[in-house]
C-alpha atoms as a PDB file:
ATOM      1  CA  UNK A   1     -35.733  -4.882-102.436  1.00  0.00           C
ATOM      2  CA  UNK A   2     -39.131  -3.085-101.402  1.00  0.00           C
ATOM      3  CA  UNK A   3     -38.166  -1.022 -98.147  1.00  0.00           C
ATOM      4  CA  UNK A   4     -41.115  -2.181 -96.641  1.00  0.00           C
ATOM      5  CA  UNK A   5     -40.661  -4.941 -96.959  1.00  0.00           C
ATOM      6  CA  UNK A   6     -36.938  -4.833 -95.807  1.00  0.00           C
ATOM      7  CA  UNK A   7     -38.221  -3.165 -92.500  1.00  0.00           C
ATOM      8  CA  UNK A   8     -40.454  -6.393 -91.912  1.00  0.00           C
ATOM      9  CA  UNK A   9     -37.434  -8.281 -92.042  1.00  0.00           C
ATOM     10  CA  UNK A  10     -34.613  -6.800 -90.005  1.00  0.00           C
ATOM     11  CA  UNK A  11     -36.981  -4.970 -87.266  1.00  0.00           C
ATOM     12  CA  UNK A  12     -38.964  -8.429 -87.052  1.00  0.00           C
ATOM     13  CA  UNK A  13     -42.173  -7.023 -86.728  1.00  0.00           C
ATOM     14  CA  UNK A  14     -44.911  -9.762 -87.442  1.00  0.00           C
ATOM     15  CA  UNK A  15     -46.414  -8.256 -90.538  1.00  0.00           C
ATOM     16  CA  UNK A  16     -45.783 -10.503 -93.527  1.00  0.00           C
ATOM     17  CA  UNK A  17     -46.537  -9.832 -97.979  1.00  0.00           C
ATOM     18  CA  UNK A  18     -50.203 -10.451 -98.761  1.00  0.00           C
ATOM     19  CA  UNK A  19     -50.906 -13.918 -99.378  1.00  0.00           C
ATOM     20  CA  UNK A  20     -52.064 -12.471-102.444  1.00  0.00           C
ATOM     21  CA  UNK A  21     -48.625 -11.696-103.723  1.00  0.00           C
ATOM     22  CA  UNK A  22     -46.972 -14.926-104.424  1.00  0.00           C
ATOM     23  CA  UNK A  23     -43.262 -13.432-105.291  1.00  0.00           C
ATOM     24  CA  UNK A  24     -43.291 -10.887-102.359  1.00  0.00           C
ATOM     25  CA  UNK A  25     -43.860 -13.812 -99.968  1.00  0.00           C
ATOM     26  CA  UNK A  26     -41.202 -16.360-101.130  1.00  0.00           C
ATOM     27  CA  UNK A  27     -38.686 -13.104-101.330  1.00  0.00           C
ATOM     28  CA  UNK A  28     -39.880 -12.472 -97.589  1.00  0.00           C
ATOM     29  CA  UNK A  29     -39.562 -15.961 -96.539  1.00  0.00           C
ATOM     30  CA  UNK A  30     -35.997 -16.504 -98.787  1.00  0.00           C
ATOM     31  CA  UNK A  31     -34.567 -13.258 -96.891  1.00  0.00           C
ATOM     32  CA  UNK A  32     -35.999 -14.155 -93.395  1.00  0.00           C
ATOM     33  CA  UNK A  33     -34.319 -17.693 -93.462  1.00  0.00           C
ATOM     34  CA  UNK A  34     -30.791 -15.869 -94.631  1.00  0.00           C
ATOM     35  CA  UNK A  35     -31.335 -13.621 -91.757  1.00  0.00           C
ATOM     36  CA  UNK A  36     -32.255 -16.336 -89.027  1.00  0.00           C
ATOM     37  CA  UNK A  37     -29.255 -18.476 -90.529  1.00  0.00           C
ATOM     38  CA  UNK A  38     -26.705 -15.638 -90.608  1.00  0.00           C
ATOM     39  CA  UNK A  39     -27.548 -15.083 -86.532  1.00  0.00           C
ATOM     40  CA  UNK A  40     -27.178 -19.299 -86.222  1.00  0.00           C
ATOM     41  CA  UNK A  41     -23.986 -18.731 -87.226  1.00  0.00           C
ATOM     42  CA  UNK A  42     -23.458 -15.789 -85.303  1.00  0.00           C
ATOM     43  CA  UNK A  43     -24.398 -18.097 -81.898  1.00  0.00           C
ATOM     44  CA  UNK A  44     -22.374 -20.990 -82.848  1.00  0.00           C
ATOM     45  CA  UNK A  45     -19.439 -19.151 -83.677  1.00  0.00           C
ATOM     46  CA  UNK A  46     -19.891 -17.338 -80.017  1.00  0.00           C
ATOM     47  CA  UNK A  47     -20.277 -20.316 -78.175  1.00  0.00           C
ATOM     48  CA  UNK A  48     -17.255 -22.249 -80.199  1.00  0.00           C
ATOM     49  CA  UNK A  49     -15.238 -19.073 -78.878  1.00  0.00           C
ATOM     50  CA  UNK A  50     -16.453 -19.640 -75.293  1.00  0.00           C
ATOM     51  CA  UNK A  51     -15.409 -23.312 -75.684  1.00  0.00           C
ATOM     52  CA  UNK A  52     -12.447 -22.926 -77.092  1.00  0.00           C
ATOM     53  CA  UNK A  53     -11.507 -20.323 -74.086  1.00  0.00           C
ATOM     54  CA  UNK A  54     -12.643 -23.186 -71.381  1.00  0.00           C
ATOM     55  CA  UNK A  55     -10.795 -25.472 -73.447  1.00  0.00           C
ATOM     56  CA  UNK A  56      -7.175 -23.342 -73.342  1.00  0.00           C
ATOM     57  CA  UNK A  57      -8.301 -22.255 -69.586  1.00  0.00           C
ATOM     58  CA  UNK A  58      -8.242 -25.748 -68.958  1.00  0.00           C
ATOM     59  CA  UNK A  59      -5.144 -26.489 -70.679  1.00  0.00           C
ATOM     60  CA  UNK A  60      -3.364 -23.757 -69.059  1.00  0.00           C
ATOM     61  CA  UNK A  61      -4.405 -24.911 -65.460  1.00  0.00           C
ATOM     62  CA  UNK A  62      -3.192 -28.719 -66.445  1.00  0.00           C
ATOM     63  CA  UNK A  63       0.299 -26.789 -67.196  1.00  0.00           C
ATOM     64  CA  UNK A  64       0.436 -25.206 -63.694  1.00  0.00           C
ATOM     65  CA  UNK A  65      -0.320 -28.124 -62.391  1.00  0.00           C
ATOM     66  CA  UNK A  66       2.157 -29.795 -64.121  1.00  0.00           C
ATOM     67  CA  UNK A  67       4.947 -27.451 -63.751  1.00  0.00           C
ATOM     68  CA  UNK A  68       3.912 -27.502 -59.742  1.00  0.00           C
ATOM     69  CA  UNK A  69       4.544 -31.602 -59.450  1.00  0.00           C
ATOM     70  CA  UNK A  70       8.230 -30.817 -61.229  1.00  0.00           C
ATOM     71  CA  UNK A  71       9.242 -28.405 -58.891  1.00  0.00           C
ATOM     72  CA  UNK A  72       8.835 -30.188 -56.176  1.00  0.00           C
END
């Protein structure tokens, strides 16, 4: 891959290929979607962590509660 062209992508500057330069722009484009689809992921995966915690926090609390009503 041309270095510069690797720079545009992962420092996101807004500089793109020339429009002149067919191939440079679809690899550009190509990469730039893997990139923004790799961080998607990255997000979704964080956030089904985050729910999944609530979801066990939950869980947990319903237990206490639970194990409170026996007791008594």
């Amino acid at each position: 891959m041309d270095h510069s062209l690797q720079n545009r992508l992962f420092l996101g500057t807004k500089s793109y290929p020339s429009q002149n330069d067919p191939t440079a722009a679809a690899v550009f484009n190509s990469e730039r979607a893997s990139f923004s689809a790799i961080q998607a992921f990255k997000v979704s995966e964080r956030l089904l962590a985050i729910t999944w915690g609530n979801f066990m926090s939950l869980e947990a609390e319903k237990g206490r509660n639970r194990g409170e009503g026996r007791r008594m």
